[in-house]
Protein backbone atom coordinates (compact mmCIF):
# COMPACT_ATOMS: atom_id res chain seq x y z
CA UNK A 1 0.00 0.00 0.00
CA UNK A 2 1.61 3.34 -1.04
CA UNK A 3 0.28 6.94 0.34
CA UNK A 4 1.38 10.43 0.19
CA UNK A 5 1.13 13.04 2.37
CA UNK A 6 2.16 16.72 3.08
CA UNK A 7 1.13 19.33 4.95
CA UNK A 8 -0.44 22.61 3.69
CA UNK A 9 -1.37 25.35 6.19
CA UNK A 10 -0.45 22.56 9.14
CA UNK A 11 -3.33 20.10 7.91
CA UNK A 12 -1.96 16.35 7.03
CA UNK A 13 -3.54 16.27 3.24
CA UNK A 14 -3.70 13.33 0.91
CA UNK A 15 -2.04 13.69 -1.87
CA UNK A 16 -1.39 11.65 -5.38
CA UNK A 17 1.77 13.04 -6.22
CA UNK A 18 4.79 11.74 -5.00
CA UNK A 19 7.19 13.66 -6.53
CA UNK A 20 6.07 16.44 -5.24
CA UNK A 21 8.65 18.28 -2.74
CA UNK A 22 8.18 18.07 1.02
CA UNK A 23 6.05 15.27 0.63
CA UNK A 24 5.62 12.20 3.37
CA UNK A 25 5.41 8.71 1.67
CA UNK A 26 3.74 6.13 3.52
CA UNK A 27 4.94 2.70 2.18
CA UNK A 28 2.82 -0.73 3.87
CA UNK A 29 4.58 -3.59 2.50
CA UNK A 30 4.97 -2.31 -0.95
CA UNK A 31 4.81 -4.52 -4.04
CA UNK A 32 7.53 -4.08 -7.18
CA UNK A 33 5.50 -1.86 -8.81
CA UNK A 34 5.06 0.86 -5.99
CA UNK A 35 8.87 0.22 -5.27
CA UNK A 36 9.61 1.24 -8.59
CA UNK A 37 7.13 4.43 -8.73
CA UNK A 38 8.55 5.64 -5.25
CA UNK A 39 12.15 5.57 -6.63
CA UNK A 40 11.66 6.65 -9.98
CA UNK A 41 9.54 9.62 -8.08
CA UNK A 42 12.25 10.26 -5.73
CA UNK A 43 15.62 9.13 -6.87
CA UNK A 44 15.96 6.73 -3.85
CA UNK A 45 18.01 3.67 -3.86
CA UNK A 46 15.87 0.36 -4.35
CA UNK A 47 18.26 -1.42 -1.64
CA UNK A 48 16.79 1.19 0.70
CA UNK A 49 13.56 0.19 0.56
CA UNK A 50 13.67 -3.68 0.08
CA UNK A 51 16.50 -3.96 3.32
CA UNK A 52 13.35 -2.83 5.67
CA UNK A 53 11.59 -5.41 4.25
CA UNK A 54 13.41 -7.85 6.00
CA UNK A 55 11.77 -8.71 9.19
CA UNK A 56 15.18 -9.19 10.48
CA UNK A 57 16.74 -6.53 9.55
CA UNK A 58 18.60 -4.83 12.54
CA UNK A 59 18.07 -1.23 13.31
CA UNK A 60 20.67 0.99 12.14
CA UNK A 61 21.56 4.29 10.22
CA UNK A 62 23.87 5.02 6.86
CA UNK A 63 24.05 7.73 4.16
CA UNK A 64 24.35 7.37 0.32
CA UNK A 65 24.36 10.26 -2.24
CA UNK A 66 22.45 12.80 0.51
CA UNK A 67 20.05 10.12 1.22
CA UNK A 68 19.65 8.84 5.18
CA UNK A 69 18.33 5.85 5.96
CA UNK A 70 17.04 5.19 9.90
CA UNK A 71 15.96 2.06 10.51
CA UNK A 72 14.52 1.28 13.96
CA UNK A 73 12.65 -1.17 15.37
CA UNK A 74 9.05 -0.50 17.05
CA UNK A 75 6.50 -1.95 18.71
CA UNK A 76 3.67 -4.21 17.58
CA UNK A 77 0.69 -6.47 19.35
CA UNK A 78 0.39 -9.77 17.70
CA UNK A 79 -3.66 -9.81 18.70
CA UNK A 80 -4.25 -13.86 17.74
CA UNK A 81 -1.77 -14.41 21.24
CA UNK A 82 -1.37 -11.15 22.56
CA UNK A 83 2.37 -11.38 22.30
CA UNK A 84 4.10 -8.15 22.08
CA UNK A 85 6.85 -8.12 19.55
CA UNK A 86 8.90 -5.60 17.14
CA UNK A 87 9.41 -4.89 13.55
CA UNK A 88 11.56 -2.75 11.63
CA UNK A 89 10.12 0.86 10.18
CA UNK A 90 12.95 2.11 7.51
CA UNK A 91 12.93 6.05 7.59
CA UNK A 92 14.27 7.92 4.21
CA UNK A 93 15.14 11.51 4.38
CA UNK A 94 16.43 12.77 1.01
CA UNK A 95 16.59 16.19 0.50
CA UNK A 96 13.29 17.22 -0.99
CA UNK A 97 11.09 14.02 0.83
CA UNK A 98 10.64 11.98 3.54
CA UNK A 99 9.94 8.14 3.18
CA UNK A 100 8.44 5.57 5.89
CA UNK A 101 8.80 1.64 5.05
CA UNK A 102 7.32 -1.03 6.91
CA UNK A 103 5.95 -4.47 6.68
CA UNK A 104 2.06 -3.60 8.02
CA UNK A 105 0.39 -0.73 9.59
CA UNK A 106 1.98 0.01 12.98
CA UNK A 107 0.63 2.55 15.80
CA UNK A 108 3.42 4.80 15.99
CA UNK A 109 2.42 6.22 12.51
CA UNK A 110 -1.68 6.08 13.38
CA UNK A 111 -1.05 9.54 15.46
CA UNK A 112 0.63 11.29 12.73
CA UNK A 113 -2.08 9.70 9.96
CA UNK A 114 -4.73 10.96 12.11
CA UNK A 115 -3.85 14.56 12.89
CA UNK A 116 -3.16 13.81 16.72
CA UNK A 117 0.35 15.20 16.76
CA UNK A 118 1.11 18.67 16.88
CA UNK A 119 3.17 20.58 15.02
CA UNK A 120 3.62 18.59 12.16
CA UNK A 121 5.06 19.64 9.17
CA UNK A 122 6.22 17.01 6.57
CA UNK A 123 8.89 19.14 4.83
CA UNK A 124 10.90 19.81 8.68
CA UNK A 125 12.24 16.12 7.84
CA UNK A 126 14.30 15.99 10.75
CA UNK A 127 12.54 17.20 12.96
CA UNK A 128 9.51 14.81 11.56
CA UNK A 129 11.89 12.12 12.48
CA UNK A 130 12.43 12.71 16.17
CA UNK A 131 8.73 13.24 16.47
CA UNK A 132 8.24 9.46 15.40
CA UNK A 133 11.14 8.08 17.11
CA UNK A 134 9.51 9.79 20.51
CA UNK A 135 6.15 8.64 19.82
CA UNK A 136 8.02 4.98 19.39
CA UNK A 137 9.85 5.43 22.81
CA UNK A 138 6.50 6.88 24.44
CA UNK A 139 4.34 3.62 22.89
CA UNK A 140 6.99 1.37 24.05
CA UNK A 141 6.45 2.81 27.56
CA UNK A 142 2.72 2.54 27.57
CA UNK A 143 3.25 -1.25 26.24
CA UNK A 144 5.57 -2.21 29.04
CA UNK A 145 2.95 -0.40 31.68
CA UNK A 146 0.69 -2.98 29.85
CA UNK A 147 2.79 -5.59 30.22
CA UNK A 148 3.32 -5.09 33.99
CA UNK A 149 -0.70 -4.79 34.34
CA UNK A 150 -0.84 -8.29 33.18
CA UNK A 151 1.80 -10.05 34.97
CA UNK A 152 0.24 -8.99 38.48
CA UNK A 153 -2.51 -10.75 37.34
CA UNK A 154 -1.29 -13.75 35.75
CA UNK A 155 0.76 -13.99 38.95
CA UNK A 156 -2.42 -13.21 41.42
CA UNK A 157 -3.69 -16.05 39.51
CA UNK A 158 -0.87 -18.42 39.69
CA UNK A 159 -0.67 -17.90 43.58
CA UNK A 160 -5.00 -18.87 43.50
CA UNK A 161 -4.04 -22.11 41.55
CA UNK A 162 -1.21 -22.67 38.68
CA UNK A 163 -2.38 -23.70 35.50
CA UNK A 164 -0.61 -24.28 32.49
CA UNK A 165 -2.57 -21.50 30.65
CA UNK A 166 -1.41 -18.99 32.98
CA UNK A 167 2.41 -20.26 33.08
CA UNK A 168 2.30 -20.04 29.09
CA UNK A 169 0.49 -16.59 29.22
CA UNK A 170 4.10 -15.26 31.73
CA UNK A 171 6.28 -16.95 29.14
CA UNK A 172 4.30 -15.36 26.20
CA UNK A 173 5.13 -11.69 28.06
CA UNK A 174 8.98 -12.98 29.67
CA UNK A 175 9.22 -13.17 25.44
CA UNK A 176 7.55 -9.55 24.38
CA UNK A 177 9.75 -8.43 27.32
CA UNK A 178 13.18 -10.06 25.03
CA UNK A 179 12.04 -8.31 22.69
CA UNK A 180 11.14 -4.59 23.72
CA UNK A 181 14.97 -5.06 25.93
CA UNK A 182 16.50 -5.63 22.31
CA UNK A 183 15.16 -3.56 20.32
CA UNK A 184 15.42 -0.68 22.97
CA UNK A 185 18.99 -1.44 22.84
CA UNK A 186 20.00 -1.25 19.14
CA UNK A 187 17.37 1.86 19.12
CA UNK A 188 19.74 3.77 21.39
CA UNK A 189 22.79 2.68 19.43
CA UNK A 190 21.15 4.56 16.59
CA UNK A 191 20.30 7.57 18.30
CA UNK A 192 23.40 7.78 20.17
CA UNK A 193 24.81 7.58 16.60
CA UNK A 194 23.13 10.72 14.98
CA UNK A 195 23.95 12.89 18.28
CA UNK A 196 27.72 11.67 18.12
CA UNK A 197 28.46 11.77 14.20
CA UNK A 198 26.02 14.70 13.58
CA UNK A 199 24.84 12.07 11.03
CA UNK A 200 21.90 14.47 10.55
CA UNK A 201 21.85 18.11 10.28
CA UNK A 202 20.10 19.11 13.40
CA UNK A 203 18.96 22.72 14.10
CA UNK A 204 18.91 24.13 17.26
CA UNK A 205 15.22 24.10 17.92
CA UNK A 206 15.30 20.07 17.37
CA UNK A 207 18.31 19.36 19.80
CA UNK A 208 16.03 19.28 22.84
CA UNK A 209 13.82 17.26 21.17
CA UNK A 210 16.42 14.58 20.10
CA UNK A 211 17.76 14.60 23.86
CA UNK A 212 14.23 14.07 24.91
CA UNK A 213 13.78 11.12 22.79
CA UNK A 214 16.82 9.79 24.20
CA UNK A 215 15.77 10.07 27.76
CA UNK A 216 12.30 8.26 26.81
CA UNK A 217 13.89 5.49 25.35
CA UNK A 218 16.47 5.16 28.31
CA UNK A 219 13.49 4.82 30.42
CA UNK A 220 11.40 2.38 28.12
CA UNK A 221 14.95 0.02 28.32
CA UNK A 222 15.35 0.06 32.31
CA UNK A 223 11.48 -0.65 32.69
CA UNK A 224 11.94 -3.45 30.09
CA UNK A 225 14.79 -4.62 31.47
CA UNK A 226 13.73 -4.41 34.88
CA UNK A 227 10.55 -6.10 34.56
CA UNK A 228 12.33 -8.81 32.36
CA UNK A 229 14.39 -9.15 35.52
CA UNK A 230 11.51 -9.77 36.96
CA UNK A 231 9.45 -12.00 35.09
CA UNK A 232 12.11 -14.43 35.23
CA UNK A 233 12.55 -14.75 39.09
CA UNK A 234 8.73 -15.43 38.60
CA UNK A 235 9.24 -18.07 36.35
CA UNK A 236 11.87 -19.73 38.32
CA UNK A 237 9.86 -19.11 41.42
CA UNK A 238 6.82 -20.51 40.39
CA UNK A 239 8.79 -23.73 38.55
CA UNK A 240 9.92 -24.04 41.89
CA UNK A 241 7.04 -24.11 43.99
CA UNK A 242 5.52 -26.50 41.47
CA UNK A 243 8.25 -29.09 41.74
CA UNK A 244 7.80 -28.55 45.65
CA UNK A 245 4.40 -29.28 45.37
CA UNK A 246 4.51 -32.46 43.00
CA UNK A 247 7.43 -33.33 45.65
CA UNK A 248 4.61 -32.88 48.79
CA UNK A 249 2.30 -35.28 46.73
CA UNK A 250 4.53 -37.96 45.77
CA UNK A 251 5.78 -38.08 49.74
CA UNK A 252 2.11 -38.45 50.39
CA UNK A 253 1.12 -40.73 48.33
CA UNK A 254 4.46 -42.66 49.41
CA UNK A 255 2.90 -42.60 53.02
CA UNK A 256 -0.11 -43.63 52.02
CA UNK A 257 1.16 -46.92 50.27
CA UNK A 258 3.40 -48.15 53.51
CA UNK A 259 -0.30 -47.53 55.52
CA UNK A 260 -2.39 -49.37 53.36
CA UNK A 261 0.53 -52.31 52.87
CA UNK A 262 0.91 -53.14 56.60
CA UNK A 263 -2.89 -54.64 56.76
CA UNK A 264 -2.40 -56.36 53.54
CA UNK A 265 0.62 -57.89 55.00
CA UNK A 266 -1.08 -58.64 57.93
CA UNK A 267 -3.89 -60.23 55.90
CA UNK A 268 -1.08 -62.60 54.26
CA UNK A 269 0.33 -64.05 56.91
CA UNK A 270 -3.33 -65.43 58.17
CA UNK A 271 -4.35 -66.25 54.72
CA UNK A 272 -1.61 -68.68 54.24
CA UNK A 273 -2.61 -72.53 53.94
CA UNK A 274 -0.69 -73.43 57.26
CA UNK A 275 -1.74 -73.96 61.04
CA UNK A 276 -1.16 -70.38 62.52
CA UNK A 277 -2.40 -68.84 65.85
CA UNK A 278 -6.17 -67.91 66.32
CA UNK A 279 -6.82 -70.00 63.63
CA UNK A 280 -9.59 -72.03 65.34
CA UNK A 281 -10.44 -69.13 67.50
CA UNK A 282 -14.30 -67.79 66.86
CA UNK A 283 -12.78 -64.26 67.30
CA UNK A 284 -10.27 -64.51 65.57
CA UNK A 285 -11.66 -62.45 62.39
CA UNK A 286 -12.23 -59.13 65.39
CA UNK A 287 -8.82 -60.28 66.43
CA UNK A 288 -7.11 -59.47 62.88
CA UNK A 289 -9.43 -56.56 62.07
CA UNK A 290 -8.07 -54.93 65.38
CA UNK A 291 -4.85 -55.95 64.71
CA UNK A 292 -4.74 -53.89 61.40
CA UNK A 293 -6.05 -50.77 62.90
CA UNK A 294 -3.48 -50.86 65.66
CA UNK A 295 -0.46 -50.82 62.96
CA UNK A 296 -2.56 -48.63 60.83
CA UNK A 297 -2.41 -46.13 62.96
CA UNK A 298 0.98 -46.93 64.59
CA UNK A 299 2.29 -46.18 61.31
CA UNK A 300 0.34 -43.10 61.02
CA UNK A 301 1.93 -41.90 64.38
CA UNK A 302 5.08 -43.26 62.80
CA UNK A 303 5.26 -41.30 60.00
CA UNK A 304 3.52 -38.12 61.03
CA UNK A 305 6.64 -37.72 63.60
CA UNK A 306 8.80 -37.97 60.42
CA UNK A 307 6.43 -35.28 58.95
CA UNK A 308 5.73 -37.54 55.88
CA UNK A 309 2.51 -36.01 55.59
């Protein structure tokens, strides 16, 4: 899907012309054909665009003849699982237009789409850029507070009784968590680049901007590191207390077993086909019955000092 944009009088327009200067192009997994429109349009390098294709592709920034291509990674929510996970969104900044790539719609750009950011203005490309990488830092954030939400409750759960749902549902988020910690990572690598190699021309009125984004992604990475910290003592915790538990029932059942076997045993030795005592007795049924209760319980009494119940 291929869409243009640009702003006139501070209003996001539609637009069908692509070559127009100061225009934003919005490429959603583009096919050959809109790959080869965008760059005949624009003059940008094919490799540009199909690299962010890649669903691997690492974030990173380099230049070639005055173009600039950002490539970080943001935030999605796979809904079919509700796992969180990442994908790369290529940014182009030539000198007359700015390009986004990605492989499906994504919420960072929704904002901008939708007229909810302010001061927008497609033809201050850099300036557009730090506005989406802060709105990627600031979604990360509200994704991790998320996150957080619904591992106190998978663990409130876990505490009432542990089920295997719940114990996939904490590994599903211990993964999104992976993910937001390393994509946070190489984002900052990437940003730390443009403020150290001046990359990008930044103007004065963007610096605090840039150092802002900066700051919000620090924070996104200690909370996502942090509660991946977290999540993982869980895990271990909770495999813990299960193998304690499947430990208390196998000791009781155990227990069980040596009770049960001392009346059977009793039951053996006057079932056997030989003269023994109380044989001929007319109480001697009572006498056995009482017999097994005794060691019954004397092996209750046994064991219970042993705590093997």
């Amino acid at each position: 899907m291929l869409t243009v944009y640009n702003t006139i009088d501070n209003i996001l327009i539609i637009t069908d012309k692509p070559e127009e200067k100061g225009s934003w192009i919005n490429m959603i997994n583009p096919t050959e054909a809109e790959i080869e429109l965008v760059t005949k349009a624009t003059g940008i390098e094919c490799d540009f665009i199909r690299d962010v294709l890649d669903d691997d592709e690492r974030p990173r920034i380099e230049t070639e003849d005055n173009q600039i291509l950002v490539i970080i990674n943001v935030p999605i929510i796979q809904n079919a699982t509700v796992i969180y996970e990442t994908i790369p969104l290529g940014i182009i900044l030539t000198d007359d237009h700015f390009v986004t790539v990605c492989l499906q719609e994504v919420d960072v750009l929704k904002d901008f789409i939708n007229g909810k950011v302010r001061d927008l203005k497609t033809q201050k490309k850099t300036r557009f850029l730090f506005q989406i990488l802060y709105k990627s830092a600031s979604l990360y954030l509200t994704l991790l507070r998320e996150i957080e939400r619904k591992t106190n409750e998978i663990e409130s759960a876990l505490i009432k009784s542990m089920k295997n749902k719940d114990l996939i549902k904490l590994l599903n988020l211990q993964k999104s968590l992976v993910y937001f910690t390393t994509s946070l990572k190489t984002n900052e690598q990437v940003m730390d680049k443009m403020l150290r190699t001046k990359v990008l021309e930044i103007y004065e009125e963007d610096q605090d901007l840039l150092e802002d984004v900066i700051i919000e992604n620090k924070q996104a990475l200690e909370m996502s590191e942090t509660y991946s910290n977290i999540s993982s003592s869980m895990m271990t915790s909770f495999s813990s207390i299960i193998s304690n538990n499947l430990n208390i029932v196998m000791k009781f059942l155990a227990s069980i077993t040596i009770i049960l076997a001392l009346p059977t045993m009793l039951a053996s030795f006057f079932g056997m086909n030989v003269k023994i005592p109380l044989q001929t007795s007319d109480n001697g049924f009572m006498i056995v019955v009482g017999m097994s209760i005794v060691l019954c319980f004397g092996g209750i009494i046994f064991l219970a000092k042993r705590k093997m119940f």
